[in-house]
PDB file of N, CA and C in Angstrom:
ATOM      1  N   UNK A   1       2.102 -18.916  -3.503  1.00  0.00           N
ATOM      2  CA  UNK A   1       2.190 -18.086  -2.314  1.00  0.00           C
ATOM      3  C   UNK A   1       0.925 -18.274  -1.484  1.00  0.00           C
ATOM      4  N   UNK A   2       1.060 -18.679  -0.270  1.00  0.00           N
ATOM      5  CA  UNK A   2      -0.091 -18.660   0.759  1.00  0.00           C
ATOM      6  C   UNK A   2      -0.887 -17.374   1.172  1.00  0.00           C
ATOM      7  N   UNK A   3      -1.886 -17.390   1.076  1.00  0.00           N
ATOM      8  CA  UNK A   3      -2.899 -16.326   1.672  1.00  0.00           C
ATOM      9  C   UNK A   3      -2.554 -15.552   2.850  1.00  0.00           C
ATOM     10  N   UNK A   4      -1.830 -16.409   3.518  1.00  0.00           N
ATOM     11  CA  UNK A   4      -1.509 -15.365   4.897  1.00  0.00           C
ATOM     12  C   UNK A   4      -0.758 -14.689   4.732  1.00  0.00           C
ATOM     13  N   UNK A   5       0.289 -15.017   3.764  1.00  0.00           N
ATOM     14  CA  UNK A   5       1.745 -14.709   3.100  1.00  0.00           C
ATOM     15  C   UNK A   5       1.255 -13.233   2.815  1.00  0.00           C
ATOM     16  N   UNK A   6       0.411 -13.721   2.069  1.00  0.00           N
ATOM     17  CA  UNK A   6       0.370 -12.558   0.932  1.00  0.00           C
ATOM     18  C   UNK A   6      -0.094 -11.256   2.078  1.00  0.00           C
ATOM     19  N   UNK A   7      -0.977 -11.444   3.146  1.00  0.00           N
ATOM     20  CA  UNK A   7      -1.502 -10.147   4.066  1.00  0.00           C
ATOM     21  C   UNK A   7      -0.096  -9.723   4.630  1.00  0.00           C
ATOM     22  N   UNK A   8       0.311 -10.774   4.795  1.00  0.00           N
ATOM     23  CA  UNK A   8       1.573 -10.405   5.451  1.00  0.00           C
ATOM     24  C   UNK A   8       2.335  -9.066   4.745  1.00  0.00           C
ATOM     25  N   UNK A   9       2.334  -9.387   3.555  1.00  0.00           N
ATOM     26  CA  UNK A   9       3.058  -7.999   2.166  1.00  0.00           C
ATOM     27  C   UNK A   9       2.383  -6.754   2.123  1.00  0.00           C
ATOM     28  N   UNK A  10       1.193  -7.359   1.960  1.00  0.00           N
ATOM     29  CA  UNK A  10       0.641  -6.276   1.531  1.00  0.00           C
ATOM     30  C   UNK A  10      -1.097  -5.778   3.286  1.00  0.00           C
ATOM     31  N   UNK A  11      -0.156  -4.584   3.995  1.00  0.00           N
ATOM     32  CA  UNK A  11      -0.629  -4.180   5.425  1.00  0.00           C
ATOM     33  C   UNK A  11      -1.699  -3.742   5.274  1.00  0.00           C
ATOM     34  N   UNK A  12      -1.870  -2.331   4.953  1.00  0.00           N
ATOM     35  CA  UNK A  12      -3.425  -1.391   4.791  1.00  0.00           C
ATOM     36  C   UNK A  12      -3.200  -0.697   3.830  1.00  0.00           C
ATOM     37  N   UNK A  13      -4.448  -0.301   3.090  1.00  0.00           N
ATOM     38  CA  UNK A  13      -4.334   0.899   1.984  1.00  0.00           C
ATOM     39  C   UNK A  13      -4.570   2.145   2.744  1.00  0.00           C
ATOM     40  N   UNK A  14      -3.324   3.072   1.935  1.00  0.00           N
ATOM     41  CA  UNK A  14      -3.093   4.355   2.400  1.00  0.00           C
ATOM     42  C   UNK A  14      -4.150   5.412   1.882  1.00  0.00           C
ATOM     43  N   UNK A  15      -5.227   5.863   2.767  1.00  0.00           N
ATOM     44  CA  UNK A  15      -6.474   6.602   2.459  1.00  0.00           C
ATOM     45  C   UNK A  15      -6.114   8.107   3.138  1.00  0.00           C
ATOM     46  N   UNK A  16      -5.702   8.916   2.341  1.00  0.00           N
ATOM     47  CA  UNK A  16      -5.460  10.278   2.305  1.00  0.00           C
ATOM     48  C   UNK A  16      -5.478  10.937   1.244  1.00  0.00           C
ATOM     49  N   UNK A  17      -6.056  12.698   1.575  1.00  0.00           N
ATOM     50  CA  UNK A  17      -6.441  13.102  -0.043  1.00  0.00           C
ATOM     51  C   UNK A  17      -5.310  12.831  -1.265  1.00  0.00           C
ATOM     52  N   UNK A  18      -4.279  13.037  -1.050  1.00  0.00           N
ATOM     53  CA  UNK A  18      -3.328  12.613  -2.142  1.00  0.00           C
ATOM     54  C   UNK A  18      -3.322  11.264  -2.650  1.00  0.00           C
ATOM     55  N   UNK A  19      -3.645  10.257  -1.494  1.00  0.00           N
ATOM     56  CA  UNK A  19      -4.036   8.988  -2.153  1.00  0.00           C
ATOM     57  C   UNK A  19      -5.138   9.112  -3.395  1.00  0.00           C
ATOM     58  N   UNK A  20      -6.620   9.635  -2.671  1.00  0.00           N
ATOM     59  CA  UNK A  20      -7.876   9.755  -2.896  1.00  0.00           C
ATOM     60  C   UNK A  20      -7.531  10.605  -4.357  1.00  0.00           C
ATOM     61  N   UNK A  21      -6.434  11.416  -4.794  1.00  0.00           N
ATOM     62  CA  UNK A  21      -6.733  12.105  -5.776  1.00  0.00           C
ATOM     63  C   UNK A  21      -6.135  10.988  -6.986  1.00  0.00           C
ATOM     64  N   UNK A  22      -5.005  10.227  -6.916  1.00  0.00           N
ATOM     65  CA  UNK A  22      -4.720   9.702  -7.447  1.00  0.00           C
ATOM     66  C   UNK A  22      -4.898   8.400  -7.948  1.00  0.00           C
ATOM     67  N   UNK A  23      -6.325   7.961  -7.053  1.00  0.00           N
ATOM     68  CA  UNK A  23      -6.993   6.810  -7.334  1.00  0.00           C
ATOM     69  C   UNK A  23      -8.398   7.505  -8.410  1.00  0.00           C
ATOM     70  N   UNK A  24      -7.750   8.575  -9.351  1.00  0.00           N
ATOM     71  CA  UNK A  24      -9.101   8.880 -10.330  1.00  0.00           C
ATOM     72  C   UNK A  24      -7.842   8.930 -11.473  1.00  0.00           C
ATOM     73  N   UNK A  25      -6.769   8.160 -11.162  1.00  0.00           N
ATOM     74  CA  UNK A  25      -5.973   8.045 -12.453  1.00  0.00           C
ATOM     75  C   UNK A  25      -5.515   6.705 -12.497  1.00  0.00           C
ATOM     76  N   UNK A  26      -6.545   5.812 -11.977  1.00  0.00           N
ATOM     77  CA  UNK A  26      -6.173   4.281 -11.748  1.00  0.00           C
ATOM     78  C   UNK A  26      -5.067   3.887 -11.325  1.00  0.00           C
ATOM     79  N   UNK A  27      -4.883   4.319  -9.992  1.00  0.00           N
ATOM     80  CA  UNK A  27      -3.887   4.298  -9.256  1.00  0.00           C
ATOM     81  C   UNK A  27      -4.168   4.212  -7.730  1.00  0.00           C
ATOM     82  N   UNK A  28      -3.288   3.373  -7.021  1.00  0.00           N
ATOM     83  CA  UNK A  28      -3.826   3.183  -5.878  1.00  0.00           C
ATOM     84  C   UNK A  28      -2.769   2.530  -5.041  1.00  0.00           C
ATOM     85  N   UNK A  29      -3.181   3.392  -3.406  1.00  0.00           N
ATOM     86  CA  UNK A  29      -1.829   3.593  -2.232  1.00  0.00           C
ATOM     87  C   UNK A  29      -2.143   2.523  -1.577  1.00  0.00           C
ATOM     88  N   UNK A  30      -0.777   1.666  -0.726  1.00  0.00           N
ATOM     89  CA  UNK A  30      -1.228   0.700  -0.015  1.00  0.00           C
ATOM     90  C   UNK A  30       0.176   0.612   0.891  1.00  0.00           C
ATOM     91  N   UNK A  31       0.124   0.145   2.347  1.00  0.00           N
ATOM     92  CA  UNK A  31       1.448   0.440   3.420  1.00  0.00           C
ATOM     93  C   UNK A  31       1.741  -0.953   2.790  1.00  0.00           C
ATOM     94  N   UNK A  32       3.349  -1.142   2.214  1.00  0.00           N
ATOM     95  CA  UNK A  32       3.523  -2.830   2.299  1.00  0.00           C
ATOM     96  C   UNK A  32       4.758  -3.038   3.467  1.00  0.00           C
ATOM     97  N   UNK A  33       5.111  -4.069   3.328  1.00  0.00           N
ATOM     98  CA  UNK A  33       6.034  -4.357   4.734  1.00  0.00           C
ATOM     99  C   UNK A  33       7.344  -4.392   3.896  1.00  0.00           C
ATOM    100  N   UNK A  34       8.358  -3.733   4.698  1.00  0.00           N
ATOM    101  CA  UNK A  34       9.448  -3.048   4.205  1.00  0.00           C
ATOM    102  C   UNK A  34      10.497  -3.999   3.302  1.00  0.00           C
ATOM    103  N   UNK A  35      10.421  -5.213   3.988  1.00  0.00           N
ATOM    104  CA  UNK A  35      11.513  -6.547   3.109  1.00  0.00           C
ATOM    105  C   UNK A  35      10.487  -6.752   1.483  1.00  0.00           C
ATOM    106  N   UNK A  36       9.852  -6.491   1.131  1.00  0.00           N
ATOM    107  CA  UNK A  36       8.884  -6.997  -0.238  1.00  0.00           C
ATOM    108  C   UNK A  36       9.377  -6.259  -0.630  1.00  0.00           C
ATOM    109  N   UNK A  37       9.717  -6.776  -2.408  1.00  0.00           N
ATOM    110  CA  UNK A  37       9.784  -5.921  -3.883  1.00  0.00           C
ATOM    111  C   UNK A  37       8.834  -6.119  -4.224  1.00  0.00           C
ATOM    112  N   UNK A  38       8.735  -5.751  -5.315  1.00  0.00           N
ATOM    113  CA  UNK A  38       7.679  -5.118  -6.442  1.00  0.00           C
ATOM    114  C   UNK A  38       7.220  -6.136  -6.897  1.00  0.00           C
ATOM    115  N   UNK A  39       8.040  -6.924  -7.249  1.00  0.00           N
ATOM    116  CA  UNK A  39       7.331  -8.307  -7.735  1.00  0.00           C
ATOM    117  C   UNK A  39       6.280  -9.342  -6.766  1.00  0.00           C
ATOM    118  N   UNK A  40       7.045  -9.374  -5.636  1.00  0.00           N
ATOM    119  CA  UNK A  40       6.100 -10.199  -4.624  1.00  0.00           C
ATOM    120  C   UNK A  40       4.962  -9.439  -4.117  1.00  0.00           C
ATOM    121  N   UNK A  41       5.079  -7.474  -4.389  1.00  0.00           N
ATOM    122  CA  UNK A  41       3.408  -6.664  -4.010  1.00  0.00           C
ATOM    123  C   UNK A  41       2.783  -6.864  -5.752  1.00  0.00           C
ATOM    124  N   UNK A  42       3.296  -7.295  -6.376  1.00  0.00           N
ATOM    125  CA  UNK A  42       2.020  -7.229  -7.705  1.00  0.00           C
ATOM    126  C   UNK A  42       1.435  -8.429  -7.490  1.00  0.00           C
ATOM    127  N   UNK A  43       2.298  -9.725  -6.855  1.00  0.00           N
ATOM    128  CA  UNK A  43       1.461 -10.975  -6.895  1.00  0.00           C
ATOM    129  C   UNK A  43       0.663 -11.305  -6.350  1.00  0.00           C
ATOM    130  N   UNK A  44       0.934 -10.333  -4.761  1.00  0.00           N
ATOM    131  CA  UNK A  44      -0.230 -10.107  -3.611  1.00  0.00           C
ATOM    132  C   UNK A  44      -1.343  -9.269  -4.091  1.00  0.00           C
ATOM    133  N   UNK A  45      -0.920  -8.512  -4.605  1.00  0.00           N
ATOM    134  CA  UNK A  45      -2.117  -7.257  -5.115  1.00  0.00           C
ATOM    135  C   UNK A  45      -3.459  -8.510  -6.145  1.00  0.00           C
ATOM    136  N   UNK A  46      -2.538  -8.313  -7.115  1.00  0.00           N
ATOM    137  CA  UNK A  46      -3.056  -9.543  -7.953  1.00  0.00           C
ATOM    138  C   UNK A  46      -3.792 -10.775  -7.521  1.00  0.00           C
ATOM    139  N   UNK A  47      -3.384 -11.499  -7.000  1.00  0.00           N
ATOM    140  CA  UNK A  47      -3.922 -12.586  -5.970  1.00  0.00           C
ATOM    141  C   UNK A  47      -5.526 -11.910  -5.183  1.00  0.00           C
ATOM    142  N   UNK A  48      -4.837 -11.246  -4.591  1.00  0.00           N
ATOM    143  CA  UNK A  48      -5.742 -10.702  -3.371  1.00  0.00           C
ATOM    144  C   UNK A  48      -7.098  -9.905  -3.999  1.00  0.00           C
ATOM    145  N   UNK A  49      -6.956  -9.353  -4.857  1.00  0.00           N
ATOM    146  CA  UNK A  49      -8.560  -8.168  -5.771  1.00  0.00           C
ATOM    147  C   UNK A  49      -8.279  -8.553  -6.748  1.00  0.00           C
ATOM    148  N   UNK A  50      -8.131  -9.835  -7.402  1.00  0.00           N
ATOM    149  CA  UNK A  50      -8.015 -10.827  -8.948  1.00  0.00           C
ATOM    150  C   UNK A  50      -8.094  -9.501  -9.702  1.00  0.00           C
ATOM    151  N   UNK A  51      -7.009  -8.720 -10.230  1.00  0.00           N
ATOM    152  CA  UNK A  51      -7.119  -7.317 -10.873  1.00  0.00           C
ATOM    153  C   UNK A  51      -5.593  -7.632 -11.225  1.00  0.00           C
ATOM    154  N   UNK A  52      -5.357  -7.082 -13.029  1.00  0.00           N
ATOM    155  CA  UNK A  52      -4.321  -7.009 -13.348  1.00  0.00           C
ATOM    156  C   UNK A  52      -3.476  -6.086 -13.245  1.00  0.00           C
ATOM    157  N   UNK A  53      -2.501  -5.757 -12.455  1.00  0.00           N
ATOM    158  CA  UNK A  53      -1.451  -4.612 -12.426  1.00  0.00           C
ATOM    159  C   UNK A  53      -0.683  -4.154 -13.594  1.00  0.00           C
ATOM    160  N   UNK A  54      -0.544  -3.174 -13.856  1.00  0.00           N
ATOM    161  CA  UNK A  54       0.261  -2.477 -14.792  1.00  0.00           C
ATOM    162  C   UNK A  54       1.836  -2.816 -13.903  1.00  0.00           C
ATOM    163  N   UNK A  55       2.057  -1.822 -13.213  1.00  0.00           N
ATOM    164  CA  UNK A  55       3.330  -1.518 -12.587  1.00  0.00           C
ATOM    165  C   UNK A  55       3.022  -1.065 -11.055  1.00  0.00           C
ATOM    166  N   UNK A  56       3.857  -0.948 -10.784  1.00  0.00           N
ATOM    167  CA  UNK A  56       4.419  -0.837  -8.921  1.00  0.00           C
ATOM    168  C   UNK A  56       5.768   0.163  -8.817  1.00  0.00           C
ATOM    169  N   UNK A  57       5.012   1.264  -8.209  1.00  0.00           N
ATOM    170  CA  UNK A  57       6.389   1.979  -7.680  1.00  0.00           C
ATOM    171  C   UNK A  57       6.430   2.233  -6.374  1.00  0.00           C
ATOM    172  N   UNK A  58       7.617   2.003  -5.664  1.00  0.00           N
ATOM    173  CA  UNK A  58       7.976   2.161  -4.358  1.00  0.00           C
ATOM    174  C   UNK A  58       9.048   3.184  -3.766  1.00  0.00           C
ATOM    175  N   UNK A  59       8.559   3.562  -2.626  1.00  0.00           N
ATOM    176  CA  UNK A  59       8.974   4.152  -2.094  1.00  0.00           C
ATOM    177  C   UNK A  59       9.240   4.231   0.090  1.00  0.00           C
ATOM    178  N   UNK A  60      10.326   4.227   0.218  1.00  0.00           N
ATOM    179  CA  UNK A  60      10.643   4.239   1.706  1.00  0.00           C
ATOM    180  C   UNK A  60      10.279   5.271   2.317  1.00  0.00           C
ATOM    181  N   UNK A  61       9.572   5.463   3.254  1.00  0.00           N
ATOM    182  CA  UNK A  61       9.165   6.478   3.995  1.00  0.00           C
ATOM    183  C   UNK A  61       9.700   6.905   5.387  1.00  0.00           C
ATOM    184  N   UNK A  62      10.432   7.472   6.094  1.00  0.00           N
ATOM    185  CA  UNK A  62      11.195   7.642   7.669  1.00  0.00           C
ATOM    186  C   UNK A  62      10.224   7.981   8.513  1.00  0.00           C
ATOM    187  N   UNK A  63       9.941   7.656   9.155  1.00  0.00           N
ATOM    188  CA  UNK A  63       9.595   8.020  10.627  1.00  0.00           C
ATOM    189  C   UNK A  63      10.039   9.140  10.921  1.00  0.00           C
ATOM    190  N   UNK A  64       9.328  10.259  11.158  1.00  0.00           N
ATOM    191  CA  UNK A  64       9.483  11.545  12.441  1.00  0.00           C
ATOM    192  C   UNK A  64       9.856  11.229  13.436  1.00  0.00           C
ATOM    193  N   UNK A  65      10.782  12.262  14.031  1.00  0.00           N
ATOM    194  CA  UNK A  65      11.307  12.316  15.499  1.00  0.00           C
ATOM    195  C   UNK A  65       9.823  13.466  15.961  1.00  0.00           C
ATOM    196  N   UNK A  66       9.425  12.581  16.732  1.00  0.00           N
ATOM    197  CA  UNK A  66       8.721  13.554  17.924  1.00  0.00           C
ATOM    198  C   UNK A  66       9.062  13.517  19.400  1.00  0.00           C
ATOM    199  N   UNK A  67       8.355  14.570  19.979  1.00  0.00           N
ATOM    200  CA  UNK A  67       8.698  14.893  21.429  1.00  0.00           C
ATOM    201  C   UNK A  67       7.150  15.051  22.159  1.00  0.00           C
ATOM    202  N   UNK A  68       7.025  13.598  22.891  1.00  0.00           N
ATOM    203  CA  UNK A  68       5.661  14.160  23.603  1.00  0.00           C
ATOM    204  C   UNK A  68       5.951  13.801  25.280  1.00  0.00           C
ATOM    205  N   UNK A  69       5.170  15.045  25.728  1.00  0.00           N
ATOM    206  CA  UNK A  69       5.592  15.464  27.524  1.00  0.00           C
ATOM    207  C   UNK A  69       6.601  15.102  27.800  1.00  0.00           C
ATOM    208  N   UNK A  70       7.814  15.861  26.943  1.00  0.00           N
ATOM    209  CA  UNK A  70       9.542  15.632  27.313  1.00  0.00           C
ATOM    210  C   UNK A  70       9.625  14.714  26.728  1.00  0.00           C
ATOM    211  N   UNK A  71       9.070  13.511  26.291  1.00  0.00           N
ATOM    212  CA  UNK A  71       9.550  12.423  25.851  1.00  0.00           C
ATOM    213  C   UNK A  71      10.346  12.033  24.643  1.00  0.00           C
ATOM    214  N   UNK A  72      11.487  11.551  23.982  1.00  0.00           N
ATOM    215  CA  UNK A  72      11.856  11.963  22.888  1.00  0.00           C
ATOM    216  C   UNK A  72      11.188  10.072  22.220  1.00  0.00           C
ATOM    217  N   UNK A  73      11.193  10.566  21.257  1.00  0.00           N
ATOM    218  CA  UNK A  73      10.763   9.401  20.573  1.00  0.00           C
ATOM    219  C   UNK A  73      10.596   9.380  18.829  1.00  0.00           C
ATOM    220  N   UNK A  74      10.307   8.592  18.049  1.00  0.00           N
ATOM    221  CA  UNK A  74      10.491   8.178  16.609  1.00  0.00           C
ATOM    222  C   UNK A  74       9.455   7.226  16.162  1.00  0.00           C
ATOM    223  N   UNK A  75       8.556   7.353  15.214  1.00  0.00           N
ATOM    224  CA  UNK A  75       7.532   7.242  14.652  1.00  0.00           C
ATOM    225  C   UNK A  75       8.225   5.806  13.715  1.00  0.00           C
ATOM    226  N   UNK A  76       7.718   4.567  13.385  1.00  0.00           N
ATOM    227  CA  UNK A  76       8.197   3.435  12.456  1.00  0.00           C
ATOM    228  C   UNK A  76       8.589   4.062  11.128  1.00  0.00           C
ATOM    229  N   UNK A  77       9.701   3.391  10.794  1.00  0.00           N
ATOM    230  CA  UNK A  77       9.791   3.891   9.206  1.00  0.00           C
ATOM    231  C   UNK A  77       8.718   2.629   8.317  1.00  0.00           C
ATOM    232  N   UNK A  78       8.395   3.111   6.939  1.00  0.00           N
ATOM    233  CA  UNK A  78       7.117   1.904   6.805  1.00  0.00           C
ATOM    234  C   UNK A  78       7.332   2.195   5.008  1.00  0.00           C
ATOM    235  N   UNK A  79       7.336   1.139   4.279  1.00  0.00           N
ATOM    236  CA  UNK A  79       7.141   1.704   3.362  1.00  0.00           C
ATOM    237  C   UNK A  79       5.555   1.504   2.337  1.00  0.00           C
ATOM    238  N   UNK A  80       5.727   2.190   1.304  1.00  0.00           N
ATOM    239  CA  UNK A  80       4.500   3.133   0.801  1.00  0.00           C
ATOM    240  C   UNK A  80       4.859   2.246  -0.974  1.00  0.00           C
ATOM    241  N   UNK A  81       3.157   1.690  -1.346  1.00  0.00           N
ATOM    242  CA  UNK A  81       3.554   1.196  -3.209  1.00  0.00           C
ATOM    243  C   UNK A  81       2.650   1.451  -3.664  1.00  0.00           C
ATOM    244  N   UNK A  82       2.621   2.515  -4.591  1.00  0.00           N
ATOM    245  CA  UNK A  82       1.816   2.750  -5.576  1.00  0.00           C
ATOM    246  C   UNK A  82       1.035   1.912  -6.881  1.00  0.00           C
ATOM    247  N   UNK A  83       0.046   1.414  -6.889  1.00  0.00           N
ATOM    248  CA  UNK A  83      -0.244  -0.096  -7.560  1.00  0.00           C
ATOM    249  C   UNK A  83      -0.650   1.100  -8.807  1.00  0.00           C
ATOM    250  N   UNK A  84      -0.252   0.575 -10.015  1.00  0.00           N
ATOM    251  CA  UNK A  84      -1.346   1.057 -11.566  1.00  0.00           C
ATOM    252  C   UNK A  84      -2.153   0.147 -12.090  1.00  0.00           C
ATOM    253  N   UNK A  85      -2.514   0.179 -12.258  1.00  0.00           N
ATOM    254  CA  UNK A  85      -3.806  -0.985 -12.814  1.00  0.00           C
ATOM    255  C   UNK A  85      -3.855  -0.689 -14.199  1.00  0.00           C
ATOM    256  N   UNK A  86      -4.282  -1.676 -15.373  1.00  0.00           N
ATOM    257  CA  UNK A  86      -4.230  -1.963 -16.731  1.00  0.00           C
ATOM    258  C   UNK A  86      -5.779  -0.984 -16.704  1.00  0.00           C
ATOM    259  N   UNK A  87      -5.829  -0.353 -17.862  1.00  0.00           N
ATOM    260  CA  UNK A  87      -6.997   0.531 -18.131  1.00  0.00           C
ATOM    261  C   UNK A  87      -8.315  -0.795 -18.219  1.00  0.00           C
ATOM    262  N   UNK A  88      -9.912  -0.103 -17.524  1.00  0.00           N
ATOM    263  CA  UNK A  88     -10.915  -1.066 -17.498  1.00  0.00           C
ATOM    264  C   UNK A  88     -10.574  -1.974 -16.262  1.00  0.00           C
ATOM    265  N   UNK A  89      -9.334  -1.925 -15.542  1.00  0.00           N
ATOM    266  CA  UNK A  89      -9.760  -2.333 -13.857  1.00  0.00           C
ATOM    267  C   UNK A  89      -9.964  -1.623 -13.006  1.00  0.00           C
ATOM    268  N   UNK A  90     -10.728  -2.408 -11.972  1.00  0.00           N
ATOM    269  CA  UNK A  90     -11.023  -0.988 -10.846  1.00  0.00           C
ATOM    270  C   UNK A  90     -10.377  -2.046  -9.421  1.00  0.00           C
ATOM    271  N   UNK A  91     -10.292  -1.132  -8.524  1.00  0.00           N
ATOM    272  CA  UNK A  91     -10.134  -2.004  -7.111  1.00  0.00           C
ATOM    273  C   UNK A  91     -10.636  -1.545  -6.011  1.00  0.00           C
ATOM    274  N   UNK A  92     -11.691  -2.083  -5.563  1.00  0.00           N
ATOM    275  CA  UNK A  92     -12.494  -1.790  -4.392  1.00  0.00           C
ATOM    276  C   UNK A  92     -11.896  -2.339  -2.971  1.00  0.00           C
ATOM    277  N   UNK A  93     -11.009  -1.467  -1.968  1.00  0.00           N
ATOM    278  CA  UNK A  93     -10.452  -2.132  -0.936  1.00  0.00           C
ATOM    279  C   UNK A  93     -11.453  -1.434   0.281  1.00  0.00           C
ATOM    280  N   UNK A  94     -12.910  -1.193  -0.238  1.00  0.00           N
ATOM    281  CA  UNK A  94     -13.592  -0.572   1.329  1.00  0.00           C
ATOM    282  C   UNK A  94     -14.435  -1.392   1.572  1.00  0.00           C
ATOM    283  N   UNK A  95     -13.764  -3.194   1.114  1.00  0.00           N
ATOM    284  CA  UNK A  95     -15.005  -4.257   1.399  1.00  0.00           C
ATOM    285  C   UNK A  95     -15.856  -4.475   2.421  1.00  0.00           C
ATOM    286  N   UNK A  96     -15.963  -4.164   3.651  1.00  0.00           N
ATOM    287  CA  UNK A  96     -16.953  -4.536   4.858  1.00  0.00           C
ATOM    288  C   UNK A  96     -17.083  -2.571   5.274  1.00  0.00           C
ATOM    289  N   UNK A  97     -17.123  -1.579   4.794  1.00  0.00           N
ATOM    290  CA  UNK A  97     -17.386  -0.272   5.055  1.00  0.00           C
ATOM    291  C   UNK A  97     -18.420  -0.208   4.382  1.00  0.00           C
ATOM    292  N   UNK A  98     -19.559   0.245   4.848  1.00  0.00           N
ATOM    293  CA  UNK A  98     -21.041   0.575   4.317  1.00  0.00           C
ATOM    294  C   UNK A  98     -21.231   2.272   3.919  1.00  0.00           C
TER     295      UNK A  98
END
């Protein structure tokens, strides 16, 4: 799998307290792009922070209908994968944040 490939799968890690709480149980949120299974986000994960995955669970997320100044409109649906990591790995995704 090519390097670009792989950014392509795997978008941004999802940094919110529910993320943040569940990355102290070696676990960790990341947006992937909606056509990827589980298998092609462990190989990216893997690939990408050389870190062995346990398992991958996924989940589809909908888009909100909002309304701004009359406007009606709908937020992307996007989906959401929970990476586990084998006990004794860690994964640092705040590489260029000081």
């Amino acid at each position: 799998m090519e390097v670009n490939n792989l950014y392509n799968i795997i978008l941004s890690p999802v940094i919110t307290e529910k993320a943040t709480k569940v990355s102290e149980n070696n676990q960790y949120v990341f947006k992937v792009s909606i056509g990827s299974s589980k298998r092609e986000i462990k190989e990216a994960i893997e690939k990408i922070f050389k870190v062995k995955v346990k398992n991958v669970n996924t989940t589809k997320v909908k888009g909100k209908n909002k309304v701004f100044k009359g406007t009606k409109g709908k937020r992307s649906d996007y989906k959401k994968a929970i990476i586990s990591l084998n006990a004794g790995e860690n994964l640092d995704y705040s590489g260029g944040v000081n």
